[in-house]
Protein backbone atom coordinates (compact mmCIF):
# COMPACT_ATOMS: atom_id res chain seq x y z
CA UNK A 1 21.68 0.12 1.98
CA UNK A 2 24.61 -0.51 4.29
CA UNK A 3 27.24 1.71 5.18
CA UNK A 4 29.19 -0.87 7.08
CA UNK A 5 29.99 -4.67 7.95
CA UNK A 6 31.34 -4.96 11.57
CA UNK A 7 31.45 -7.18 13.84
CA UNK A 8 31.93 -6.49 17.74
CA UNK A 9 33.79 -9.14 19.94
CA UNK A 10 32.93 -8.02 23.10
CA UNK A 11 33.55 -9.95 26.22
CA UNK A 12 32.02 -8.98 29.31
CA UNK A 13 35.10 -7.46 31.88
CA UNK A 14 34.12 -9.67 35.18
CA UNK A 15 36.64 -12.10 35.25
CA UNK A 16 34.71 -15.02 36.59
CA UNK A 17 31.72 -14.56 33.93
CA UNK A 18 34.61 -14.87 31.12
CA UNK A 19 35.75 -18.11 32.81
CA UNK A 20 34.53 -21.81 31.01
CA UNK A 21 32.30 -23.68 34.08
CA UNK A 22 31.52 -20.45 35.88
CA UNK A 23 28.32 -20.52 37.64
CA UNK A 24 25.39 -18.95 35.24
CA UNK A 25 21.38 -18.86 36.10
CA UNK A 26 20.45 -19.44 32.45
CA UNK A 27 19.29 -22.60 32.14
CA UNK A 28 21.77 -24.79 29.60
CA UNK A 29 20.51 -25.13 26.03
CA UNK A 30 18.52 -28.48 25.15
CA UNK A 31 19.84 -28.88 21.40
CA UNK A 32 22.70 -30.99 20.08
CA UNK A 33 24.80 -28.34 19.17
CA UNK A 34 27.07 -25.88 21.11
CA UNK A 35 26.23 -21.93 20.04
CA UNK A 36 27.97 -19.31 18.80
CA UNK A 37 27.18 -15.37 18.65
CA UNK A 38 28.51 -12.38 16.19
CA UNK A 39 27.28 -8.79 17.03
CA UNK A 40 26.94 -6.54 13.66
CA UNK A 41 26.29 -2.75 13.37
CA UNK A 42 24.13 -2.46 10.45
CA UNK A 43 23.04 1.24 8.94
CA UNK A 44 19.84 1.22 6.69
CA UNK A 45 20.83 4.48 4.60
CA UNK A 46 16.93 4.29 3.35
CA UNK A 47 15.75 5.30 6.31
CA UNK A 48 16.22 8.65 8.74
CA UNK A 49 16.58 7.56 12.23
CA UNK A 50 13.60 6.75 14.36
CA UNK A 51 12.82 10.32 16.38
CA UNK A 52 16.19 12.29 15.72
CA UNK A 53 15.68 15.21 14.63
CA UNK A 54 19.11 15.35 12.69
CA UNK A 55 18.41 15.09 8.54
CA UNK A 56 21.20 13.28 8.28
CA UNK A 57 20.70 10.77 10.65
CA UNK A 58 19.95 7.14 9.13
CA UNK A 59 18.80 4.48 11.09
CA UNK A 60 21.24 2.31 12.54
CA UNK A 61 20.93 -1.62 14.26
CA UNK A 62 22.86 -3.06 16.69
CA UNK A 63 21.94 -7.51 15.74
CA UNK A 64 23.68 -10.16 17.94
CA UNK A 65 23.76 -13.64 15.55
CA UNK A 66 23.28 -17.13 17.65
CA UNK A 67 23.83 -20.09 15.49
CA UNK A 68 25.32 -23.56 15.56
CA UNK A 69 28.43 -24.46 16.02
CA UNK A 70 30.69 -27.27 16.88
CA UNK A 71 33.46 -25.42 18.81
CA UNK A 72 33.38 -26.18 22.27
CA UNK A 73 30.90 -24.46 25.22
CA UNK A 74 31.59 -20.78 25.66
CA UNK A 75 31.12 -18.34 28.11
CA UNK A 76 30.70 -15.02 26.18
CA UNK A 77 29.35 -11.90 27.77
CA UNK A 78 25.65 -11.50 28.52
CA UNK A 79 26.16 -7.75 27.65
CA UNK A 80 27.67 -8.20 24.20
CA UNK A 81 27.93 -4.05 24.43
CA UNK A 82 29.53 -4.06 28.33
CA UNK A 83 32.94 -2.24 27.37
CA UNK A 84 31.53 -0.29 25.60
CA UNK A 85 28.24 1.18 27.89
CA UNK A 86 30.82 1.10 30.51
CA UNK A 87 33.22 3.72 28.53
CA UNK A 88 30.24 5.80 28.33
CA UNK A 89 28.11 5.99 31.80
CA UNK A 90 29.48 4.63 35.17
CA UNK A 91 28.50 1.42 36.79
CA UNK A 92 25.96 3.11 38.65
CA UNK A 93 23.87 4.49 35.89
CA UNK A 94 24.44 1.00 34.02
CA UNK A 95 23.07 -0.55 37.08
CA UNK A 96 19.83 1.60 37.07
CA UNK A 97 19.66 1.41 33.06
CA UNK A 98 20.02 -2.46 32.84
CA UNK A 99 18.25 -3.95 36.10
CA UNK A 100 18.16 -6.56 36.57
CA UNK A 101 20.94 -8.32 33.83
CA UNK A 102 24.05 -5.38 34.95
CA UNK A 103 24.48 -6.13 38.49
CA UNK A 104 24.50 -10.39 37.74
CA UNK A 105 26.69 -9.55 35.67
CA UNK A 106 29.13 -8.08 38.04
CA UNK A 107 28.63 -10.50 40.38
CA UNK A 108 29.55 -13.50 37.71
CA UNK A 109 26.35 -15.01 38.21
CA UNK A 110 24.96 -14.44 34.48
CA UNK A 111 27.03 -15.48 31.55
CA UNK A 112 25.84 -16.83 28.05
CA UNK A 113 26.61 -20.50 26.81
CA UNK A 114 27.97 -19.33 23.61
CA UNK A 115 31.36 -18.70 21.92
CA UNK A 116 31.71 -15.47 20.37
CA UNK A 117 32.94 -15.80 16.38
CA UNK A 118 32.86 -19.47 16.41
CA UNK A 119 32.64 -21.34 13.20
CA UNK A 120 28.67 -21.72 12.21
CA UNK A 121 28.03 -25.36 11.63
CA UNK A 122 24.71 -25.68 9.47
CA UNK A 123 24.14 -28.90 7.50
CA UNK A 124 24.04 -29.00 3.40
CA UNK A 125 21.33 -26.58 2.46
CA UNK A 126 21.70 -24.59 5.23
CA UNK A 127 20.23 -23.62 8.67
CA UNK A 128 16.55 -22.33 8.67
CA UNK A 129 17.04 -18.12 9.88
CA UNK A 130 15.13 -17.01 12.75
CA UNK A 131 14.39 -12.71 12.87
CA UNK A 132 14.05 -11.88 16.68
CA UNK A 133 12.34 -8.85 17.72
CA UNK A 134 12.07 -7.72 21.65
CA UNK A 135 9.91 -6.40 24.14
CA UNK A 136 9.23 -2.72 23.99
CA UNK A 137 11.91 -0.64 26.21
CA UNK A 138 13.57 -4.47 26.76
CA UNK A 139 16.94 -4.84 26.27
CA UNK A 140 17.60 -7.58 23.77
CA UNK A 141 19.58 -9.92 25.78
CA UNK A 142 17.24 -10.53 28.36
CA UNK A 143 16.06 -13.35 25.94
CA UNK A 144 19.57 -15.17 25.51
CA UNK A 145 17.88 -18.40 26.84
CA UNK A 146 15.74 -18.47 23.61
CA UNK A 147 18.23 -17.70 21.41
CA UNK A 148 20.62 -20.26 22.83
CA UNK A 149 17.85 -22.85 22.91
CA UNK A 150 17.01 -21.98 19.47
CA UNK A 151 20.39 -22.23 17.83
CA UNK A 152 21.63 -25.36 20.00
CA UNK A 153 18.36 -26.91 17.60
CA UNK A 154 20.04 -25.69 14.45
CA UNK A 155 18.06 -22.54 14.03
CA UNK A 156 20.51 -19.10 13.29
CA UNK A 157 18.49 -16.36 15.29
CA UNK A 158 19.25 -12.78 14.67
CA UNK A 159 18.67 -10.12 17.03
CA UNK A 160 18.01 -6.89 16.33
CA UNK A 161 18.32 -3.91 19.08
CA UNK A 162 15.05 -1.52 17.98
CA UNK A 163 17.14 1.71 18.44
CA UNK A 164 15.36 4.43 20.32
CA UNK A 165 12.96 1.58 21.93
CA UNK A 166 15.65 -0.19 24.03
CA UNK A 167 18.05 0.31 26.63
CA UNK A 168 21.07 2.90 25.98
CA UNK A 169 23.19 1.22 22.56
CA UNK A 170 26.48 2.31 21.84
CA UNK A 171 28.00 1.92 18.22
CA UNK A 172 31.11 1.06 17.05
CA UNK A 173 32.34 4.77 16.84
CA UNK A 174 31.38 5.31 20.12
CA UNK A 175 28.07 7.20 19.13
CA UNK A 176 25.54 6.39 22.15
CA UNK A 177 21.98 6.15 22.14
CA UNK A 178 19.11 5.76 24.58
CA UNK A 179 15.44 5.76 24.22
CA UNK A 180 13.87 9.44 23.78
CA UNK A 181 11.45 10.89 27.07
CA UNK A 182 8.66 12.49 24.71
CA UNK A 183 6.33 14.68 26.55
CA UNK A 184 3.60 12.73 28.20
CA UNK A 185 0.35 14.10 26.96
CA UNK A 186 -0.59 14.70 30.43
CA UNK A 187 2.22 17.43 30.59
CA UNK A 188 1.06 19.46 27.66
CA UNK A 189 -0.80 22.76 27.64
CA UNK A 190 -3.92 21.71 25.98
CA UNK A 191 -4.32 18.88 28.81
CA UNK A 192 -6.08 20.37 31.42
CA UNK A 193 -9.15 22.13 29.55
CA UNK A 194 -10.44 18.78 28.39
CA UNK A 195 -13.25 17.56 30.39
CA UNK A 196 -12.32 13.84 32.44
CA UNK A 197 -13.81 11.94 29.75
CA UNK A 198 -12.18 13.05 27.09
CA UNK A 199 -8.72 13.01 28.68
CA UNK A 200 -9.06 9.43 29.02
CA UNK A 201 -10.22 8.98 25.41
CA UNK A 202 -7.02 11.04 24.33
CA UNK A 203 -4.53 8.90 26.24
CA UNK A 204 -6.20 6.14 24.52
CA UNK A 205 -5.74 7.26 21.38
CA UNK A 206 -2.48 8.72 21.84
CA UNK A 207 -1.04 5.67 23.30
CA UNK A 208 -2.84 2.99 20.28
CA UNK A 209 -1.37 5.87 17.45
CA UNK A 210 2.38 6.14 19.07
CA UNK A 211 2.70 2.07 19.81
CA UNK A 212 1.19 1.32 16.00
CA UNK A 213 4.05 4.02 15.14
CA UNK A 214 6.57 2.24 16.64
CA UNK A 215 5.67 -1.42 15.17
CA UNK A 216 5.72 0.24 11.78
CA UNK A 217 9.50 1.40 12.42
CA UNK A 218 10.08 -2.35 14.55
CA UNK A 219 8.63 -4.37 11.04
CA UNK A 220 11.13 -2.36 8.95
CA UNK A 221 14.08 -2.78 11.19
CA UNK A 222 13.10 -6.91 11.11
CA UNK A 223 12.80 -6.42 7.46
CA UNK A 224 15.93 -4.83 7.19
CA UNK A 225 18.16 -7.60 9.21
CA UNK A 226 16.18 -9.94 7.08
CA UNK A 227 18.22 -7.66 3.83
CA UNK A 228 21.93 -7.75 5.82
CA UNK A 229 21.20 -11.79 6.72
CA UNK A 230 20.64 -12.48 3.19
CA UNK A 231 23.57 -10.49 1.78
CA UNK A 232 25.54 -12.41 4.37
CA UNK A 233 24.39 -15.82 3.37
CA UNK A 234 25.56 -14.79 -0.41
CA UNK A 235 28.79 -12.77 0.31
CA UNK A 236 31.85 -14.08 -0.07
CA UNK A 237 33.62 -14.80 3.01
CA UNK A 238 30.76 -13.83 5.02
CA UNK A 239 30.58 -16.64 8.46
CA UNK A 240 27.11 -17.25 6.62
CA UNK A 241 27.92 -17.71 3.46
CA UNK A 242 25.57 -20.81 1.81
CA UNK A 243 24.88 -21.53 5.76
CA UNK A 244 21.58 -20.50 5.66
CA UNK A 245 18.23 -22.05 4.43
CA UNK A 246 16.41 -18.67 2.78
CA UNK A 247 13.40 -20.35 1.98
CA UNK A 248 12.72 -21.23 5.53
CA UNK A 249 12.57 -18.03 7.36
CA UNK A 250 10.80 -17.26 10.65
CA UNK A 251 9.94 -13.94 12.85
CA UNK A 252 9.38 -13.63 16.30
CA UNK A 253 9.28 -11.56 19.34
CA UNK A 254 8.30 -10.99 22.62
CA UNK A 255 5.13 -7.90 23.59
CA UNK A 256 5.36 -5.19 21.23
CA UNK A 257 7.80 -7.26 19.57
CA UNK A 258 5.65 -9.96 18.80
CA UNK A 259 3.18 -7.53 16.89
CA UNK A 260 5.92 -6.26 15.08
CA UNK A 261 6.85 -9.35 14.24
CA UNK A 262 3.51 -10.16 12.82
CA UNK A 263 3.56 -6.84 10.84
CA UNK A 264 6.80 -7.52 9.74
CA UNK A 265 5.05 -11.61 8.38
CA UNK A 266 1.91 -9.47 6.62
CA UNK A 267 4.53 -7.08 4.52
CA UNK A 268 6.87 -9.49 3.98
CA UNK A 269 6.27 -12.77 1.78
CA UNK A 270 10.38 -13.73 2.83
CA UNK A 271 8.73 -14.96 6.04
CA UNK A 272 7.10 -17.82 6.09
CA UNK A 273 6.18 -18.44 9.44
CA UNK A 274 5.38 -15.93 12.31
CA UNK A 275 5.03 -15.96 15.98
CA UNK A 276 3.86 -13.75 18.44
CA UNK A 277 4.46 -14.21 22.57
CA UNK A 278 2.14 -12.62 24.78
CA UNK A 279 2.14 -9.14 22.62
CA UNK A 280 -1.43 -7.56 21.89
CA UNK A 281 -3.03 -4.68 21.71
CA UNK A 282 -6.91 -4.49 22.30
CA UNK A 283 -6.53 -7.58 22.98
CA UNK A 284 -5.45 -8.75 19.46
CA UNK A 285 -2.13 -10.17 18.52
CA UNK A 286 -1.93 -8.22 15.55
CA UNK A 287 -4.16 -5.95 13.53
CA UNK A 288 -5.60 -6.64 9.92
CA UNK A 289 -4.15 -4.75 7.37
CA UNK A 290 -5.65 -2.11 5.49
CA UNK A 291 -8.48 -4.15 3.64
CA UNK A 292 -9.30 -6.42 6.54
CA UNK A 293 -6.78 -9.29 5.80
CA UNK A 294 -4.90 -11.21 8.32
CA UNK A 295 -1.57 -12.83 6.97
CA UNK A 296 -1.04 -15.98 4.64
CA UNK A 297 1.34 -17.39 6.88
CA UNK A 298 1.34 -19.66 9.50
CA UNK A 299 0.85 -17.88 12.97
CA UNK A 300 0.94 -18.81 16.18
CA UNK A 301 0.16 -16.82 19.45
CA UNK A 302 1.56 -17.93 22.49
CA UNK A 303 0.27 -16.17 25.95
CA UNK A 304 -1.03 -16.59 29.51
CA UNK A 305 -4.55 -17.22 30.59
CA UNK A 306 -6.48 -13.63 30.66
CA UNK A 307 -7.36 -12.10 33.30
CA UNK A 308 -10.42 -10.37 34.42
CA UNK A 309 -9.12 -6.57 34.75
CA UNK A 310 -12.02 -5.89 37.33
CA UNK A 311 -13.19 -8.05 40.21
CA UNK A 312 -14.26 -6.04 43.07
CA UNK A 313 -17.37 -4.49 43.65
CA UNK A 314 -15.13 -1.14 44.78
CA UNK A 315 -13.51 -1.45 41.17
CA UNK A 316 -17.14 -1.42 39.73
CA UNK A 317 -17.88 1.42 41.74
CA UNK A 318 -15.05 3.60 40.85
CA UNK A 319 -15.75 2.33 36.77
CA UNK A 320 -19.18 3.31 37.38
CA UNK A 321 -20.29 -0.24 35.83
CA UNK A 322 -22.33 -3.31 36.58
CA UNK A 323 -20.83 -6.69 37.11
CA UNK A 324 -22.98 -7.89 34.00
CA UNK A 325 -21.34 -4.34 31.45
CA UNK A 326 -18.01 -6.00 32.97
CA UNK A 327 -18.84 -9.64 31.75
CA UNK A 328 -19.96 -8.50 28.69
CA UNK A 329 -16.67 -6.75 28.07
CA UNK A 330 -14.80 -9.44 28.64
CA UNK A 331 -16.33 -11.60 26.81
CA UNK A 332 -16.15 -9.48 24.02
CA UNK A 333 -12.31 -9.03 24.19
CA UNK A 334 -11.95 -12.86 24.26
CA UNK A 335 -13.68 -13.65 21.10
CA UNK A 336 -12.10 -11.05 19.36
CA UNK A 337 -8.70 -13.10 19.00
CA UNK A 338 -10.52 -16.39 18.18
CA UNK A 339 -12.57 -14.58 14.93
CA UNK A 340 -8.99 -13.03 13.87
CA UNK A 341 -7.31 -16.96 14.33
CA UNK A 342 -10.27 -18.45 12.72
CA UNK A 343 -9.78 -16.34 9.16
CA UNK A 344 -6.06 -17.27 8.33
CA UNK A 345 -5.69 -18.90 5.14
CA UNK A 346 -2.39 -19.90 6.97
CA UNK A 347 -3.89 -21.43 9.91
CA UNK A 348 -3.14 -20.83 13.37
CA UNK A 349 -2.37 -21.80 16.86
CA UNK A 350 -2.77 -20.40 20.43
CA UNK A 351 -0.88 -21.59 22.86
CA UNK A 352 -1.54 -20.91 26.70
CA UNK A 353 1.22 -21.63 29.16
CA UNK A 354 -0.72 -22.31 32.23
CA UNK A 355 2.71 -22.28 34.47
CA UNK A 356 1.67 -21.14 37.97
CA UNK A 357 2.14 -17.21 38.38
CA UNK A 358 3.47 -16.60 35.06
CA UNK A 359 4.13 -13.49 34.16
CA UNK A 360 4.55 -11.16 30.96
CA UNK A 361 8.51 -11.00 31.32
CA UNK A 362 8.26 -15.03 32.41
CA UNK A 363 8.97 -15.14 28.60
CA UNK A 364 12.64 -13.57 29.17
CA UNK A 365 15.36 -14.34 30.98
CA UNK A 366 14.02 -11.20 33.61
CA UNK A 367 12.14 -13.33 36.03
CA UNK A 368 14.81 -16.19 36.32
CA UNK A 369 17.41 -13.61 37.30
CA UNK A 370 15.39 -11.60 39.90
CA UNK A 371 14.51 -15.31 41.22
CA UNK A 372 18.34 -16.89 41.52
CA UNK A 373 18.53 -16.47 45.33
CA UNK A 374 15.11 -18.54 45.70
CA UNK A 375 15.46 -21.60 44.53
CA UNK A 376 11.48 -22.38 44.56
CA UNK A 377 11.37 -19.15 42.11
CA UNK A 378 13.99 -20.16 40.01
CA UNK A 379 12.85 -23.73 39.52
CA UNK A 380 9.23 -21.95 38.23
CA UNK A 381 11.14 -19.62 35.91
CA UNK A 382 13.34 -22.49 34.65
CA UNK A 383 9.91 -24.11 34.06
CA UNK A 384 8.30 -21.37 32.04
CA UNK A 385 11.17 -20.98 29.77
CA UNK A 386 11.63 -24.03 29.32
CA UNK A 387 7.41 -24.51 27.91
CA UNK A 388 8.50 -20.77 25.89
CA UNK A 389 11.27 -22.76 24.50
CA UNK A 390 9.73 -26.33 23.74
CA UNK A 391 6.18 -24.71 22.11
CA UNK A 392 8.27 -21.81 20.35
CA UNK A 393 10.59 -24.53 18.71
CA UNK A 394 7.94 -26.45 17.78
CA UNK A 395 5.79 -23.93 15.81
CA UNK A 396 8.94 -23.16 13.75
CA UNK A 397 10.13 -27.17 13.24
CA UNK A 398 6.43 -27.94 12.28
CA UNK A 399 5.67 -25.19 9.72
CA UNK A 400 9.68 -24.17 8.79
CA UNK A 401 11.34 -27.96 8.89
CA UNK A 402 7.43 -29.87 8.07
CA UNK A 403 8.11 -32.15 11.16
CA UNK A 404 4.56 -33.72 11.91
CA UNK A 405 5.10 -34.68 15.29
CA UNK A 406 5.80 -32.01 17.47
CA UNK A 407 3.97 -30.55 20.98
CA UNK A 408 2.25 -28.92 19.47
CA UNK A 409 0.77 -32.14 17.83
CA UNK A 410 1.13 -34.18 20.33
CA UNK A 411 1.94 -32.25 23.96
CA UNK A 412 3.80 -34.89 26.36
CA UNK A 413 2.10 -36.43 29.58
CA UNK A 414 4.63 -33.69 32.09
CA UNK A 415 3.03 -30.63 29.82
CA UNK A 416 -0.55 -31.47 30.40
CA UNK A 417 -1.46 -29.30 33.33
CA UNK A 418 1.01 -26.74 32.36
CA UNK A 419 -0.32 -25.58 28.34
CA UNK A 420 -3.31 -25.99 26.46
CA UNK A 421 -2.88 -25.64 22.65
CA UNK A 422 -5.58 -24.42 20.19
CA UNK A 423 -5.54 -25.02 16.30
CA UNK A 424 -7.24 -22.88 13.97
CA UNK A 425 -8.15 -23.46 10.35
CA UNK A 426 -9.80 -21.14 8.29
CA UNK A 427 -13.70 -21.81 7.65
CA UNK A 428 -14.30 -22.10 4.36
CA UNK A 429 -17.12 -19.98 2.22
């Protein structure tokens, strides 16, 4: 399925970032080991690429590896891609394309922790394997604190860039590609005959039909890195070969990411353990399949307390609802995720990171950069990442490595007032 193995060694072009002890916001990794990182370009030749309009085009994935290693603290580039984006567009259009991560970079402020092509260092047996998939739109290293917190813990975590749903990727033969500007359905000729009602009910529709599109392509692109990951493991003279564990695999990702990652767990037996941050739609971290089912895995959601989308009696006004239709609502969105956790043969968890004003992106590295000149900011970024990290981690070493005491058994004294954690076993008949 591959038309290519190749690895890009890319180091980002400010000289400070490339220098050992330069000043970085990302918090350091909390694991034993130091980190490494590998970029591939991967080409699934089963599949035409996602909206190009070319036969001939096949879909093609940029996947940064982080794993363990025991070479010494790195500083590789945060833009594993930076010579070549900058080749391509000038600094100006990189600044506008990747705000906020671009301009930290050229100011030295933002470097990785990792050493790119170390040695991977996985124990007898192997390293469990970690699929990664990102935010819609999000470029994929705005989560290099998770990955680096994840592999200093032994875990290898691939990547993948969801080509055509990410910032601008450029391939190893210089090809670039950015995400597609569809026409809005507002902008279309049909749009303005429809009465007001049924314009809304359109964009609705529209919107649920071309974000359950995408997830479909997202679930194959994790299953496909899953394909390239295992071929590595069993090459010969592959970094990875007999270092990973391929009966303890894991997917994850952030938003739309995190439901793809969940489709990806219900197609794909492979994964055995599935986690989804702060990504739903309807209100539900992932949809049932087909004949109502749910997934046999292990799942866990991890999110932010909901909020109330209306509060004001001018917002009722406008809605042309009563406080009591809003309540109603409500509650009906918030038991829909609890009957979906409560039917997985799997089980489930939900974990709510009470952190004070944390946000959607408080899950990537987004919010800690935009924060570094405040250090009251920073310190509440540091601390929402850091509860991402230690409940993320603990999902996977509970279900993937069958440790029995973890936070999300037992959650220490300091994490009280900051995450609640909900367990979920299926009722049975």
């Amino acid at each position: 399925m591959t038309r290519r193995f190749l690895t890009l060694v890319v180091a980002a072009a400010t000289p400070l970032a490339a220098q050992v002890g330069a000043p970085t916001v990302l918090p350091p990794p909390t694991g034993p080991s130091h980190v490494g990182r590998v970029t591939y370009d991967w080409v699934d030749s089963s599949r035409a690429a996602f909206l190009d309009p070319t036969d001939a085009a096949r879909r093609e994935i940029l996947a940064d590896v982080w794993y363990p290693t025991s070479a010494p603290t790195g500083s590789a580039g945060y833009l594993p891609h930076l010579e070549r984006f900058q080749a391509t567009m000038t600094d100006s259009i990189a600044r506008r394309r990747f705000a906020p991560e671009y301009a930290a970079v050229e100011a030295g402020v933002l470097r990785t922790h990792a050493t790119e092509g170390a040695p991977v260092n996985c124990p007898a047996g192997g390293c469990p394997l970690l699929i990664f998939s990102h935010g819609g739109g999000v470029d994929r290293s705005l989560y290099t604190a998770q990955y680096e917190d994840l592999a200093s813990h032994g875990y290898v975590v691939a990547a993948a860039a969801h080509t055509s749903d990410t910032h601008r990727v450029v391939f190893a033969d210089g090809r670039s590609v950015g995400a597609p500007n569809p026409t809005p359905i507002e902008e279309r000729p049909e749009w303005k005959s429809l009465p007001a009602w049924r314009r809304g009910f359109e964009q609705s529709v529209a919107r649920a039909n071309q974000g359950r599109r995408v997830l479909r392509v997202e679930a194959a692109d994790i299953r496909f890195v899953l394909d390239q990951m295992t071929r590595l493991a069993r090459a010969t003279g592959s970094p990875f070969t007999s270092k990973l564990d391929l009966g303890r695999i894991g997917a994850l990702g952030h938003s739309a990411g995190g439901m793809a990652a969940a489709l990806a767990c219900q197609l794909d037996a492979r994964i055995r353990a599935c986690l989804n941050q702060d990504g739903a739609m309807a209100n539900l971290p992932f949809d049932r399949d087909a004949t109502g089912k749910t997934m046999a895995q292990p799942f866990m959601y991890i999110t932010r307390p909901y909020v109330r989308p209306v509060d004001s009696d001018s917002a009722l006004k406008v809605l042309e609802a009563t406080r009591a239709e809003i309540d109603s609502l409500v509650t009906s969105l918030q038991l829909r995720p609890d009957t979906l956790l409560g039917e997985m043969p799997g089980g489930a968890w939900r974990v709510t990171i009470r952190v004070p004003k944390m946000s959607h992106m408080g899950f990537s590295d987004e919010v800690l950069i935009l924060s570094a000149a405040d250090p009251a900011k920073t310190s509440a970024a540091v601390e929402a990442l850091g509860v991402t990290n230690r409940y993320s981690r603990a999902f996977f070493d509970k279900v993937l490595r069958g440790l029995g005491d973890t936070p999300l058994d037992r959650p220490s004294a300091a994490d009280s007032s900051l995450v609640s954690v909900e367990r979920f076993v299926q009722r049975r008949p």
